[in-house]
Protein backbone atom coordinates (compact mmCIF):
# COMPACT_ATOMS: atom_id res chain seq x y z
CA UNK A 1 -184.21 67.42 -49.65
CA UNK A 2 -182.59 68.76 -52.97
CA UNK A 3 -184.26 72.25 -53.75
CA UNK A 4 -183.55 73.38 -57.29
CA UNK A 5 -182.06 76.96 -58.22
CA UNK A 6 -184.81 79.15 -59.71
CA UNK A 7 -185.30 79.37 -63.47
CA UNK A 8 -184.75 82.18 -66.06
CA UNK A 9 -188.38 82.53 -65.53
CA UNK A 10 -188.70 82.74 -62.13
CA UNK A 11 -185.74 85.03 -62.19
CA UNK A 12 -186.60 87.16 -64.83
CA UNK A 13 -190.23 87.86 -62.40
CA UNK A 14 -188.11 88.87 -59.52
CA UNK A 15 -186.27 91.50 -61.97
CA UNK A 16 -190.14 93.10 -62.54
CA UNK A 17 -191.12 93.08 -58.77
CA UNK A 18 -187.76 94.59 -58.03
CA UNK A 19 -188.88 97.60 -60.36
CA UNK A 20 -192.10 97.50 -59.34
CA UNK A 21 -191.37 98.00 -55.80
CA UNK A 22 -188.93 100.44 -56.54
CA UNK A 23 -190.97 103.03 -58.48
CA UNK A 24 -194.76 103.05 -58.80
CA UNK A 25 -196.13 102.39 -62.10
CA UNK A 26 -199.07 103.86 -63.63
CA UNK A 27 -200.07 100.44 -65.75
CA UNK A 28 -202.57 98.79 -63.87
CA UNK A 29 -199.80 95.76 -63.32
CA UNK A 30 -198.59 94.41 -59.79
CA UNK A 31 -194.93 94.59 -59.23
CA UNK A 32 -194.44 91.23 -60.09
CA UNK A 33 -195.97 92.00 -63.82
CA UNK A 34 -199.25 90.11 -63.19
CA UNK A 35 -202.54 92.82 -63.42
CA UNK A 36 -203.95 92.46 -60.67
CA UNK A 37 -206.61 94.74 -59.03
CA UNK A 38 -205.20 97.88 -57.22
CA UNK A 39 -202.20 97.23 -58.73
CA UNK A 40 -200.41 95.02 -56.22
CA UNK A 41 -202.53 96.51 -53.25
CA UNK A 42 -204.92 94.46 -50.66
CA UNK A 43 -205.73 92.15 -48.31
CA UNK A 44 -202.37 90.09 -47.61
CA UNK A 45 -201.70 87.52 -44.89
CA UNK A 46 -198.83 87.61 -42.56
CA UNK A 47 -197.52 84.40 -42.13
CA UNK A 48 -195.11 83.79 -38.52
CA UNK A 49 -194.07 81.60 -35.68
CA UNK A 50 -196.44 81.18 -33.10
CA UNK A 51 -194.19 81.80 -30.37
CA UNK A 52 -194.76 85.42 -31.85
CA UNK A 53 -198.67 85.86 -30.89
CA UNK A 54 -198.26 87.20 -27.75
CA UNK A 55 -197.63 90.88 -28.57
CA UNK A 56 -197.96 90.58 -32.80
CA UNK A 57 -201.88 90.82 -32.76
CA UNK A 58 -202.17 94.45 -31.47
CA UNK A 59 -200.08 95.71 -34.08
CA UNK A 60 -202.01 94.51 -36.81
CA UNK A 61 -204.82 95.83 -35.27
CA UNK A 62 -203.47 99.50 -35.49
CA UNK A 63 -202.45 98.44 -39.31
CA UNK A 64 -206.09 97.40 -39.52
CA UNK A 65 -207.99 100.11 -38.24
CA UNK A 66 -205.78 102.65 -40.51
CA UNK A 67 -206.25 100.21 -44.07
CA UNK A 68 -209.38 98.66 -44.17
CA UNK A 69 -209.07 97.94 -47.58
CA UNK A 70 -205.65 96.24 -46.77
CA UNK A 71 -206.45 94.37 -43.90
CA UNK A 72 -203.44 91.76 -42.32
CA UNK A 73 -204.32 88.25 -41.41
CA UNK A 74 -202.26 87.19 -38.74
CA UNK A 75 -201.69 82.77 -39.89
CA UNK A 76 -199.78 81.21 -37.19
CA UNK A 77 -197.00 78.69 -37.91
CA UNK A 78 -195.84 75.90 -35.74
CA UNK A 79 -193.50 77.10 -32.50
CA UNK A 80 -190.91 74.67 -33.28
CA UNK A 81 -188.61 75.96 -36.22
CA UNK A 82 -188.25 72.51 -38.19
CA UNK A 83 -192.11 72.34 -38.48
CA UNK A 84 -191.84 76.08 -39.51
CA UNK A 85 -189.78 75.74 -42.30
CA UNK A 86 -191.72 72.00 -43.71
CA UNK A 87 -194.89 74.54 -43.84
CA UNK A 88 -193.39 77.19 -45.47
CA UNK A 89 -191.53 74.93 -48.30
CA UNK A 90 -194.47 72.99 -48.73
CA UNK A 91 -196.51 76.54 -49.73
CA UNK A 92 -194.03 77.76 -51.42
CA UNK A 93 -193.00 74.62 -53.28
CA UNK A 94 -196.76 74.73 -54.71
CA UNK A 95 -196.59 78.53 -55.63
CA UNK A 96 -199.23 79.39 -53.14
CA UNK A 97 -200.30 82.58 -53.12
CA UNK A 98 -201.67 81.77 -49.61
CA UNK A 99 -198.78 83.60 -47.87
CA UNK A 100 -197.91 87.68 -48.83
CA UNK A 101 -195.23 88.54 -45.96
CA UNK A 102 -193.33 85.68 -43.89
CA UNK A 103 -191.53 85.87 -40.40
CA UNK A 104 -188.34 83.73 -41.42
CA UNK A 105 -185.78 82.41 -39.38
CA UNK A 106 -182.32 84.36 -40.34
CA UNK A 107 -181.10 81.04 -41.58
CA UNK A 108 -183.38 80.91 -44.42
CA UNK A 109 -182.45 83.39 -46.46
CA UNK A 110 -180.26 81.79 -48.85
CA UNK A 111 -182.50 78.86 -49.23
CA UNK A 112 -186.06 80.76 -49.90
CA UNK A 113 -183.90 83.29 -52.17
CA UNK A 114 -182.18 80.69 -54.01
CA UNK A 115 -185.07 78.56 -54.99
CA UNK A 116 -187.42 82.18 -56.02
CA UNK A 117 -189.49 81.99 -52.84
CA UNK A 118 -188.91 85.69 -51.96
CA UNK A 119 -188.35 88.32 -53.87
CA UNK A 120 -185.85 91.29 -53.83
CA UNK A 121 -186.76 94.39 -52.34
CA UNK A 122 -185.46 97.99 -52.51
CA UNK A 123 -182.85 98.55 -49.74
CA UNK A 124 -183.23 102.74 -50.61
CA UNK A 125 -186.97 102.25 -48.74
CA UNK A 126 -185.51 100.86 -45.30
CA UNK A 127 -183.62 102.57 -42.92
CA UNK A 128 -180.79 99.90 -42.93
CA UNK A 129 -177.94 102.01 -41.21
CA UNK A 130 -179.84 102.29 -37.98
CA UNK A 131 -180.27 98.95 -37.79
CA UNK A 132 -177.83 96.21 -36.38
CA UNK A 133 -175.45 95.60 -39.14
CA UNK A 134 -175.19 91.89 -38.52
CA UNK A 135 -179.00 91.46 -38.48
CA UNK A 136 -178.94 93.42 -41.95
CA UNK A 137 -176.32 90.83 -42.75
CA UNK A 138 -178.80 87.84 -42.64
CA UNK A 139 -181.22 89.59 -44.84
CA UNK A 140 -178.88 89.80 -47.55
CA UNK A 141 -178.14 87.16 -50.35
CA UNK A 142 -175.74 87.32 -53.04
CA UNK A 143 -175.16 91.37 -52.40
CA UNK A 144 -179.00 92.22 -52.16
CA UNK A 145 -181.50 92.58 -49.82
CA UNK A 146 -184.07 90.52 -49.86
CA UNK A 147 -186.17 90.39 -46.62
CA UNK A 148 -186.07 93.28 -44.01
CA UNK A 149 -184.34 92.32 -40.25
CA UNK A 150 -187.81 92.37 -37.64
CA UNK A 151 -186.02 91.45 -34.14
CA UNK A 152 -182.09 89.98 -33.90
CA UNK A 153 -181.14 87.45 -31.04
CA UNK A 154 -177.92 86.24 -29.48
CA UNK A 155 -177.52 83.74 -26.85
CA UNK A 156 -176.54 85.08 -23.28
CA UNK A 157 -175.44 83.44 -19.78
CA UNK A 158 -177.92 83.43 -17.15
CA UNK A 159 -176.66 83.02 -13.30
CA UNK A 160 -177.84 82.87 -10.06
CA UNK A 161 -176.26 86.46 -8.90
CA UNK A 162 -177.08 85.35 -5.29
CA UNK A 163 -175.07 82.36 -5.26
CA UNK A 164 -172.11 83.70 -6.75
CA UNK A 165 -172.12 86.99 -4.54
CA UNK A 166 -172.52 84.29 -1.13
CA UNK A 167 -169.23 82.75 -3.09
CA UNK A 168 -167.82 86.08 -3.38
CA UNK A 169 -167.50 85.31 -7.22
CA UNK A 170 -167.65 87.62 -10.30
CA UNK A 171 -169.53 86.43 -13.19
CA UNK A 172 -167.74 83.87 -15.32
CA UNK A 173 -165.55 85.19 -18.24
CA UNK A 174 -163.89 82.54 -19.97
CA UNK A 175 -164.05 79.20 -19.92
CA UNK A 176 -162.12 78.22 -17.24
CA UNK A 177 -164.26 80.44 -14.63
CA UNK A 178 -166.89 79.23 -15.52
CA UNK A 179 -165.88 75.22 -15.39
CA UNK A 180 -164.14 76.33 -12.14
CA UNK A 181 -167.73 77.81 -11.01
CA UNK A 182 -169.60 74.27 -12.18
CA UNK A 183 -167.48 72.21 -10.27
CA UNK A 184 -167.06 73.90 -6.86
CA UNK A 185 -169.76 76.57 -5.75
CA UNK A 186 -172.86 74.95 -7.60
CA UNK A 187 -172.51 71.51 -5.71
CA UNK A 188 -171.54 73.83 -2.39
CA UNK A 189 -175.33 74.73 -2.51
CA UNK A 190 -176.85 71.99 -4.46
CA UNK A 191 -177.05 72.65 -8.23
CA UNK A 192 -175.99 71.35 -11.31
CA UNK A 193 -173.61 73.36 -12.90
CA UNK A 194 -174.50 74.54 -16.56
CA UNK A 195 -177.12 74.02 -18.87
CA UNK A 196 -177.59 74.83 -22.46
CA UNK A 197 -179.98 73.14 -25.54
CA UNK A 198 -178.17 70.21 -25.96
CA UNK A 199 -180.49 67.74 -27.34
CA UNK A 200 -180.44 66.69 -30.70
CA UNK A 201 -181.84 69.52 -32.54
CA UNK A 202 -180.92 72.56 -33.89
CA UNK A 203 -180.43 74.41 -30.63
CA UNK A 204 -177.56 71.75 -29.89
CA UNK A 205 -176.24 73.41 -33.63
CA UNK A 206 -176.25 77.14 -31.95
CA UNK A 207 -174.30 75.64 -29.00
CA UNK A 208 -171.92 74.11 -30.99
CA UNK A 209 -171.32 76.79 -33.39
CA UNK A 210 -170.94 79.49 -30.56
CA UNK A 211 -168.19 76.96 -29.10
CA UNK A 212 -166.32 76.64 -31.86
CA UNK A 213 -166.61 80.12 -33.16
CA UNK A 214 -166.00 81.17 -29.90
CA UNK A 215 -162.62 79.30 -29.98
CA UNK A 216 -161.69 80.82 -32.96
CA UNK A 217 -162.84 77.98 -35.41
CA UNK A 218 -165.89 78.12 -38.26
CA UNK A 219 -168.12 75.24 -39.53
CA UNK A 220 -168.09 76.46 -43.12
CA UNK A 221 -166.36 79.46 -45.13
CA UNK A 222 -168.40 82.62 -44.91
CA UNK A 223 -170.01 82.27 -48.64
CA UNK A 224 -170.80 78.17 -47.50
CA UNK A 225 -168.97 76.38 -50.13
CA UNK A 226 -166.40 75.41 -48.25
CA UNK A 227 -166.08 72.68 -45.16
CA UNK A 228 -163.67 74.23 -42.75
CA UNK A 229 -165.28 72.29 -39.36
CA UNK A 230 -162.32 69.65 -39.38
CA UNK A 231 -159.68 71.77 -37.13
CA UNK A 232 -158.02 72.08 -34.17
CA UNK A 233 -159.79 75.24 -33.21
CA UNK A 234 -162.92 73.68 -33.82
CA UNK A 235 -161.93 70.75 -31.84
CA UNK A 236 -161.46 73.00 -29.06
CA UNK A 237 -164.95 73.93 -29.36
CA UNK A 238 -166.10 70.79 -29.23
CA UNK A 239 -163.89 69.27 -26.68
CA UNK A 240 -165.48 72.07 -24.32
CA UNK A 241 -168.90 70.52 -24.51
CA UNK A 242 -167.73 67.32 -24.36
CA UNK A 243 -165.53 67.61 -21.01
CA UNK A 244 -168.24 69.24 -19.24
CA UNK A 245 -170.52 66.01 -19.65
CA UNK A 246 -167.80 64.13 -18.86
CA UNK A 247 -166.41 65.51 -15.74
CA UNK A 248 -169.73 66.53 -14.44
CA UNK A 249 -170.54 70.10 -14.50
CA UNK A 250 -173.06 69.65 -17.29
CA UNK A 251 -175.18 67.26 -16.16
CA UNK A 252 -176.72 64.59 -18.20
CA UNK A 253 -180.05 65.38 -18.13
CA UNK A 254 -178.57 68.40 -20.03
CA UNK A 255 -178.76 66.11 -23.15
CA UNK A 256 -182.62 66.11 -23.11
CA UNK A 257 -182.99 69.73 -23.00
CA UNK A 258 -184.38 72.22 -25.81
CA UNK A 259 -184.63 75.97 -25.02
CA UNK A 260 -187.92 75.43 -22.84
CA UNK A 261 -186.71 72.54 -20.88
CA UNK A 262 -183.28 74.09 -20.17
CA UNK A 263 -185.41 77.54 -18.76
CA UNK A 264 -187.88 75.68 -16.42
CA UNK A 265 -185.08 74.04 -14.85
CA UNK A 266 -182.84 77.37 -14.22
CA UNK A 267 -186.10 78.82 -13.06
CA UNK A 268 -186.94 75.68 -10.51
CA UNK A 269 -183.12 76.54 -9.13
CA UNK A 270 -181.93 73.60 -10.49
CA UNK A 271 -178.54 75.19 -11.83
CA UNK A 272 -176.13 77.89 -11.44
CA UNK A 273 -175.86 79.07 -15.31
CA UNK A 274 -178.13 78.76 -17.84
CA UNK A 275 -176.84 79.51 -21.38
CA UNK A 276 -180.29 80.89 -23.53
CA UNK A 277 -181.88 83.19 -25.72
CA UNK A 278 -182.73 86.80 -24.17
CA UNK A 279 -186.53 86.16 -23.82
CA UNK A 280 -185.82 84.17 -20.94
CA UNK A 281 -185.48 87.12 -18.81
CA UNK A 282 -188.63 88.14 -19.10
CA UNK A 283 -189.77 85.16 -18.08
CA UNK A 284 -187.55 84.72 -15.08
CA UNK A 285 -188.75 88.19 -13.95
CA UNK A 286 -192.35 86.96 -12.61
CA UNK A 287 -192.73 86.05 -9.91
CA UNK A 288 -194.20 82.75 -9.16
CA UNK A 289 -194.57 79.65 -7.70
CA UNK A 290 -192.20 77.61 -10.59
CA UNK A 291 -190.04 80.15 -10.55
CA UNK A 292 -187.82 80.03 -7.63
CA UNK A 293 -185.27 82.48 -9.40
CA UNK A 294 -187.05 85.75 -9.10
CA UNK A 295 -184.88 88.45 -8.41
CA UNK A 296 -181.73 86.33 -8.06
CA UNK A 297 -180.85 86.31 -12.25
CA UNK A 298 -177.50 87.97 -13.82
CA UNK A 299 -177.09 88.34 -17.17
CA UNK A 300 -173.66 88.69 -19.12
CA UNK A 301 -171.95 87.25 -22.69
CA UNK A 302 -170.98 84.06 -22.75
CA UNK A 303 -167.52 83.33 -22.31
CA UNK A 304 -164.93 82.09 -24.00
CA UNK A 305 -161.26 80.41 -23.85
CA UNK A 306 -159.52 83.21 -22.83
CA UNK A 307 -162.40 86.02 -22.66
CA UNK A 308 -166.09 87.35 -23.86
CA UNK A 309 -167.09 84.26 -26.39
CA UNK A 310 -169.58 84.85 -29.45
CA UNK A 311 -172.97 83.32 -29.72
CA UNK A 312 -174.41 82.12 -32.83
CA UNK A 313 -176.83 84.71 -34.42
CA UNK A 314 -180.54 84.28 -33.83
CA UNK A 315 -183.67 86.21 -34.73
CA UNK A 316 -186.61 86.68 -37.42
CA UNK A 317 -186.37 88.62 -41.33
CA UNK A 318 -189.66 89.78 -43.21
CA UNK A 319 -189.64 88.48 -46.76
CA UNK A 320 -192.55 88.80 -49.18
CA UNK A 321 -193.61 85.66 -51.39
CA UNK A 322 -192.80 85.37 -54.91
CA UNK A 323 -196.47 83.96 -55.53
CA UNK A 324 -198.18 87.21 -53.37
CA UNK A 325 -200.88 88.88 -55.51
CA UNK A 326 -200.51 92.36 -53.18
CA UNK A 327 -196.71 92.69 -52.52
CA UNK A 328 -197.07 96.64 -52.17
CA UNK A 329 -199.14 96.27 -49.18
CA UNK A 330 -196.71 93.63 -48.77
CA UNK A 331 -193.83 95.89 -48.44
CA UNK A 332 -195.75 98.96 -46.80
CA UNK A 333 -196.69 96.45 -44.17
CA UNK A 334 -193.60 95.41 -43.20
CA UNK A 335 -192.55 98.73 -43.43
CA UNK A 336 -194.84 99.39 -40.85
CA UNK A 337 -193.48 96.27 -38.69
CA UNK A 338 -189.88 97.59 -39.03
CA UNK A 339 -190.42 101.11 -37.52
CA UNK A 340 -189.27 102.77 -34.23
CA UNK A 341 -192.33 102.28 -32.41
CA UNK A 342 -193.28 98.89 -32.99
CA UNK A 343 -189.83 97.89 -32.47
CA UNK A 344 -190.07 99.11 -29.22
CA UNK A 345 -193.34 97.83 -28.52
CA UNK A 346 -191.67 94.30 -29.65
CA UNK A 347 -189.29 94.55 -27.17
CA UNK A 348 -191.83 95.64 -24.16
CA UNK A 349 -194.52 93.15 -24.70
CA UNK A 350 -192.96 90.34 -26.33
CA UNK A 351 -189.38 90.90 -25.21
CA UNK A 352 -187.85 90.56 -29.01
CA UNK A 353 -184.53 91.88 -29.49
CA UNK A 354 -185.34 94.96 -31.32
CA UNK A 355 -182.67 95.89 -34.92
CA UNK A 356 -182.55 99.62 -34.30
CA UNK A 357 -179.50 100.64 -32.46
CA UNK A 358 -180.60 103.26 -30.69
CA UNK A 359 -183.23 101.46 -28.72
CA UNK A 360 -180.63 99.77 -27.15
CA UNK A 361 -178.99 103.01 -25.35
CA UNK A 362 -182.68 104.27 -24.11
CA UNK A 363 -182.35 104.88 -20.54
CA UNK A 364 -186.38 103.97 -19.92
CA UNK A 365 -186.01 100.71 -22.24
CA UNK A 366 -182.57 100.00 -20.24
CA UNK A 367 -184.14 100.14 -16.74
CA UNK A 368 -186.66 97.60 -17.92
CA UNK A 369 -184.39 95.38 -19.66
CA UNK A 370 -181.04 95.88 -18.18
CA UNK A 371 -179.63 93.10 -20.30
CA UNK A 372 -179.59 95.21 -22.91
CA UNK A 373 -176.51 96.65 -23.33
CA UNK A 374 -174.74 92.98 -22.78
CA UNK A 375 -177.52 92.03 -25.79
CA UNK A 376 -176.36 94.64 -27.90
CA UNK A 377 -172.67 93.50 -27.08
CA UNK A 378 -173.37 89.85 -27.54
CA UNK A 379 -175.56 90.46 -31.18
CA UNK A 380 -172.12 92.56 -32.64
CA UNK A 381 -170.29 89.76 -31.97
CA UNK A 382 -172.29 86.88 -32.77
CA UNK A 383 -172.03 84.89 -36.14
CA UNK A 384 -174.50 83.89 -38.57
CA UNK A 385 -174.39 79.64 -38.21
CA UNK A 386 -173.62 78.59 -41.85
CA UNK A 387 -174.87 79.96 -44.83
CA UNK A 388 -175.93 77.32 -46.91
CA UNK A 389 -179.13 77.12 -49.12
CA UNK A 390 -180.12 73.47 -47.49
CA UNK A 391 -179.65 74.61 -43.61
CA UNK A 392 -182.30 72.06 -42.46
CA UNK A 393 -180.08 69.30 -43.81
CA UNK A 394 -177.08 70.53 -42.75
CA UNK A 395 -178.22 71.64 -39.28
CA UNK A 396 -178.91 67.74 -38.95
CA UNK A 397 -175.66 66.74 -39.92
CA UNK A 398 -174.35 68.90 -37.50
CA UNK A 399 -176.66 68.34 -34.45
CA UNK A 400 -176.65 64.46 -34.90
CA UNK A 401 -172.65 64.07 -35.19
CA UNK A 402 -171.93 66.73 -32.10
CA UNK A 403 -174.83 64.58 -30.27
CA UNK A 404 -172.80 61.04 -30.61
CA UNK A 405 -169.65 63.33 -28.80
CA UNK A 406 -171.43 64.43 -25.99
CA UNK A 407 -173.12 60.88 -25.42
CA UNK A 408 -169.51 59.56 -25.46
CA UNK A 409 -170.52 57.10 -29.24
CA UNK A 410 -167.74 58.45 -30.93
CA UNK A 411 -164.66 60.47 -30.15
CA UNK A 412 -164.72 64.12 -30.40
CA UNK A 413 -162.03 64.12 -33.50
CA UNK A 414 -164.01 60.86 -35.26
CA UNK A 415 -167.41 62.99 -34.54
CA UNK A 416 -166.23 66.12 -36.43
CA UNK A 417 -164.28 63.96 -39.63
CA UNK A 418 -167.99 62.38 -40.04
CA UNK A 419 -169.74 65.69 -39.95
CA UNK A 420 -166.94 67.08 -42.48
CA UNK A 421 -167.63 64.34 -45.15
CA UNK A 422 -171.54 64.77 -44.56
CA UNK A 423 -171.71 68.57 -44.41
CA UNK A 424 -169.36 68.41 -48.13
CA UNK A 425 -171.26 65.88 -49.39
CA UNK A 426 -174.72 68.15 -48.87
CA UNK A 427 -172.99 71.36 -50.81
CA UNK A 428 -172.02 69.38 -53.44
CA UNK A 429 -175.89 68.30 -53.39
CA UNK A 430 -177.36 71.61 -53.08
């Protein structure tokens, strides 16, 4: 889908809201320059991924009970991302004012700034140097800030700890471990050996980008204008994937699995390494009767070619809508989202990768998440996938044409030339 670039008019509105936000005014006009009553201020709804719910609704309850004349509506979006993002654009595209604040994939920024979806906000009001730089990273677009970084994410390798201590093994650092691993202690006691979200989605795009970034290789240049996926190092990364389906030690089944499927089948004992996003832990630390795992799980980075690898950058920005009739609840909302303690209560009810450093040094939070420091490792050197305004579209390319290497359709070389000529033909597009 082509999106068009916002007008003068639309551009000339985020201008206000930026001043708006920035310094009250006395008026009787909303930020964005529309009067509106209490000047910007009411009842807004809080737009996010379902997947979300399970710690999200207490906190607006404590918002709640301390606004009552600014109450949060918690609106639920689909769990899977694509069906996410169709909702959102379809809002937006209308100039709903239905959504005030909205939980956004990091990917999305350049697309929902780009088209006037979101407006710019004041980065003097956050506390942006305590927070992750490369989660700040994602919320910026074009050398402003223009959502606020809520939880960051970077993929991590799961292992059965009391397999590889019967093997007398260390946990796998590069490549070649861990293929070495795959092929001779999992079958020893009856596992596959490596798993990751290799279906044809975007999770097969965040393990291809962390295999080619993590052999030294990019998809696109860093401001995504630029096609740089057709190389040797990024043949590496894909040759990587592809040899482990065909010599074995990723299994086939592999190719049907998205992040769920992948995590019931490490917790059933099915494999030896599991490569997933850090919420899995939480998961694989009840006990249970379908997980088999409990109290056998290791956690470290993933690896790469010749040491620690990089992951792809995950997690979720707050951005307030364009078309929002109360964006200084709006921001003072997700003000409220952003701060120490309900980033910490993110991480020990819903197990969210907080953005403030120094929750990832707390001794208490530590001994209840002892992934953390590898987390906080793995999200500094992780890489935003590319930053292009059409992601959806480009994601696509990508999954589909790394798909037909792993199934063995096309070659691994003939695979990436395709996705090349695709992925330029959707920037010149855009």
């Amino acid at each position: 889908m082509r999106r068009a670039m916002p007008g003068i008019a639309v551009l000339t509105a985020s201008l206000m809201v930026m001043a708006g936000l920035a310094g009250c005014t006395a008026s009787g006009t909303a930020p964005g320059g529309q009067a509106t009553a209490g000047d910007g201020i009411g009842p807004i709804t809080f737009a996010i991924g379902k997947d979300n719910s399970s710690w999200l609704q207490g906190v607006i309850d404590g918002w709640n009970q301390r606004h009552p004349a600014q109450k949060v509506t918690l609106l639920l979006l689909p769990e899977a991302a694509n069906d996410q993002l169709a909702q959102l654009v379809a809002n937006l595209q209308a100039k709903s004012a239905l959504y005030d604040v909205i939980g956004m994939d990091v990917i999305w920024t350049a697309e929902f700034a780009s088209n006037g979806w979101i407006i710019p906000l004041p980065q003097g009001q956050f506390p942006l140097g305590d927070f992750l730089s490369p989660a700040v990273d994602t919320a910026m677009y074009q050398g402003r800030l223009y959502a606020v970084p809520d939880y960051s994410n970077a993929n991590l390798l799961y292992y059965r700890k009391d397999i590889l201590a019967k093997a007398g093994a260390a946990p796998p650092r590069t490549w070649g471990q861990l293929q070495r691993l795959a092929e001779t202690v999992a079958p020893k006691y009856g596992l596959y050996g490596y798993a990751g979200t290799f279906a044809p989605y975007e999770g097969l795009t965040v393990n291809f980008a962390a295999a080619v970034q993590s052999a030294g290789g990019s998809i696109l240049s860093p401001e995504g204008t630029k096609v740089t996926v057709n190389s040797a190092k990024a043949l590496a990364g894909l040759d990587f994937l592809v040899n482990g389906f065909r010599q074995g030690w990723i299994p086939k089944v592999a190719l049907t699995y998205e992040e769920e499927s992948s995590q019931d089948a490490f917790a059933a004992g099915e494999f030896l390494f599991l490569d997933n996003w850090p919420d899995v832990y939480a998961a694989l630390s009840v006990p249970g009767p379908q997980n088999k795992v409990y109290g056998k799980v290791g956690v470290t980075a993933l690896p790469g070619p010749a040491g620690t690898g990089s992951s792809s950058l995950g997690g979720a920005n707050l951005a307030i809508s364009a078309y929002s009739r109360h964006q200084r609840t709006a921001l003072d909302f997700i003000k409220y989202m952003t701060d120490l303690d309900n980033e910490r209560q993110m991480l020990e009810q819903g197990s969210f990768p907080p953005v403030w450093t120094q929750l990832y040094t707390d001794k208490g939070l530590i001994r209840s998440h002892p992934y953390l420091p590898v987390l906080e490792q793995a999200i500094n050197s992780a890489r935003p996938r590319p930053a292009i305004t059409n992601y959806d579209q480009a994601s696509l390319a990508i999954s589909s044409a790394v798909y037909e290497a792993l199934t063995q359709q096309k070659q691994p070389k003939q695979a990436l030339t395709e996705m090349a000529g695709q992925l330029t033909q959707i920037i010149r597009d855009g």
